[in-house]
Protein backbone atom coordinates (compact mmCIF):
# COMPACT_ATOMS: atom_id res chain seq x y z
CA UNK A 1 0.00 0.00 0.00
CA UNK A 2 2.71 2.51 1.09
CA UNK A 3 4.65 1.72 -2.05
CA UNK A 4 1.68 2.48 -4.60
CA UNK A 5 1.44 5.76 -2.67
CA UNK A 6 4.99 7.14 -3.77
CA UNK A 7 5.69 5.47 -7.69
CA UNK A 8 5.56 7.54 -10.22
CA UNK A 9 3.05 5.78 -12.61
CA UNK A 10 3.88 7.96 -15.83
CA UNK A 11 6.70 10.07 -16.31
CA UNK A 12 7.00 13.56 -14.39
CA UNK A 13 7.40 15.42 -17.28
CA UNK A 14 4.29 13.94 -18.90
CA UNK A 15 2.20 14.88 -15.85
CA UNK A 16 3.29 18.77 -15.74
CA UNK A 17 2.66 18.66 -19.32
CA UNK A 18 -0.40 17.49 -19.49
CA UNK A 19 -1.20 19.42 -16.56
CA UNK A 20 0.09 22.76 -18.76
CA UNK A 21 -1.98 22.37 -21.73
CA UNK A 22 -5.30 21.27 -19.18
CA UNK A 23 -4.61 24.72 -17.78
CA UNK A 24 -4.35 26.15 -21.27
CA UNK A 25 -6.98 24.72 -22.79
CA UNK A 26 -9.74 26.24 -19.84
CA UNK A 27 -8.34 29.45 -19.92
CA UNK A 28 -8.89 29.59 -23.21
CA UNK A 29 -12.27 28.43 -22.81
CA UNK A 30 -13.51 30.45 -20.36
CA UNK A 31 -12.12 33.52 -22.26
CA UNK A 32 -14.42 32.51 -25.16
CA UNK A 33 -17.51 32.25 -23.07
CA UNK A 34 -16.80 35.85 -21.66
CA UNK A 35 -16.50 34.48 -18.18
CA UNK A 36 -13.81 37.19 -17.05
CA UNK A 37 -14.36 37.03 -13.07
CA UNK A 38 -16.01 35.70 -10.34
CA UNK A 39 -18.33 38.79 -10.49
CA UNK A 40 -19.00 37.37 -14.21
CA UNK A 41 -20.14 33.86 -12.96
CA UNK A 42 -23.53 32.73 -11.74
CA UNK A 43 -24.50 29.72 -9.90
CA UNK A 44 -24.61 27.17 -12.94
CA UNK A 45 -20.86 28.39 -13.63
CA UNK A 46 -19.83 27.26 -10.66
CA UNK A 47 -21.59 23.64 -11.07
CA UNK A 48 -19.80 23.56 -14.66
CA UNK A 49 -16.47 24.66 -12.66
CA UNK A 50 -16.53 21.89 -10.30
CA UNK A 51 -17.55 19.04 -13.23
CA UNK A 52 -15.13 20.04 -15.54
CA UNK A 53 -12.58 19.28 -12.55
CA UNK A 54 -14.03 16.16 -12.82
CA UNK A 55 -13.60 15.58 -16.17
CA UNK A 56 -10.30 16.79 -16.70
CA UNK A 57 -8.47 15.20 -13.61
CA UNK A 58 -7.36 12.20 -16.06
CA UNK A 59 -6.69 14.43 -18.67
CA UNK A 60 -3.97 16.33 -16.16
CA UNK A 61 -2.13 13.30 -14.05
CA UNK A 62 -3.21 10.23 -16.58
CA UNK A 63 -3.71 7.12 -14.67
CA UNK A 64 -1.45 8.30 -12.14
CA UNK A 65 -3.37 8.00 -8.68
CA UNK A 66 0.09 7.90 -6.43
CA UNK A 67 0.17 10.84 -4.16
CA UNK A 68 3.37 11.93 -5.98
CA UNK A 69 1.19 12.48 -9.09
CA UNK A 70 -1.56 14.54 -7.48
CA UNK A 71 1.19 17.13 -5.85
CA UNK A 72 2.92 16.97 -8.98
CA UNK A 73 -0.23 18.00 -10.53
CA UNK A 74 -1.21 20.78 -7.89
CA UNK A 75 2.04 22.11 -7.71
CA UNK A 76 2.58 22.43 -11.65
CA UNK A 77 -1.16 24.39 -11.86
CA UNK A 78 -0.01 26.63 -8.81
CA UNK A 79 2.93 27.36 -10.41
CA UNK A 80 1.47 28.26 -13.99
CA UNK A 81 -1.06 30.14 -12.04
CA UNK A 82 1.42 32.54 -10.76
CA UNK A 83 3.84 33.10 -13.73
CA UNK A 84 0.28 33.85 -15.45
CA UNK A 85 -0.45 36.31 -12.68
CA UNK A 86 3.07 37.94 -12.64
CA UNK A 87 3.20 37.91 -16.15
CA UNK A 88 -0.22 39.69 -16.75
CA UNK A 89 1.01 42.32 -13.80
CA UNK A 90 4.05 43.26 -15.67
CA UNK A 91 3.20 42.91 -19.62
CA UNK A 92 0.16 44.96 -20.88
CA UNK A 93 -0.45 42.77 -24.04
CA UNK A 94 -0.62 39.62 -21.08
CA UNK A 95 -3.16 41.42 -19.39
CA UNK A 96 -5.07 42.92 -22.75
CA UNK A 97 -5.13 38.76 -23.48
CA UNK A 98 -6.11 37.26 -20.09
CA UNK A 99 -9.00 36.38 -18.88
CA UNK A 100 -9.25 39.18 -16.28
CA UNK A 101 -9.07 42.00 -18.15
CA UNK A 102 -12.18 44.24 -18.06
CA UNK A 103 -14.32 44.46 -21.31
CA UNK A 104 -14.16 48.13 -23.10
């Protein structure tokens, strides 16, 4: 049991690049549906939040259920979270292109 816990089940770079392009692809979706803030969202976008978790967790660590592979997978969308968030704070084309920047 403890052993399962720790293997790596695919390879680490698979799982941050999967997890990259997961991360990708729903920003990019949500920027097409106009959803450009919390304020933006009703109820029913939360429910579609949560079930798209769902449906992507495969998508982001594979078949990869060790405990390695979920942090892996956590700390790769924490990370991409931030450099998007740093890079949107310091680059005005970032932040004309990301999904929190106010309609005109």
């Amino acid at each position: 049991m403890w052993h399962n816990m720790f293997v790596e089940q695919i390879p680490l770079a698979e799982k941050v690049i999967r997890t990259v392009v997961v991360y990708a692809l729903l920003m990019v979706l949500f920027r097409l549906t106009g959803k450009r803030g919390l304020a933006a969202m009703n109820t029913f976008d939360f429910i579609v939040i949560f079930l798209l978790s769902n449906v992507v967790q495969n998508a982001v660590i594979g078949s990869d259920n060790s405990l390695l592979g979920g942090t892996v997978g956590a700390l790769t969308l924490v990370a991409v979270n931030l450099g998007v968030n740093r890079l949107t704070a310091i680059s005005p084309m970032a932040e004309r292109l990301s999904s929190r920047a106010v309609p005109r």
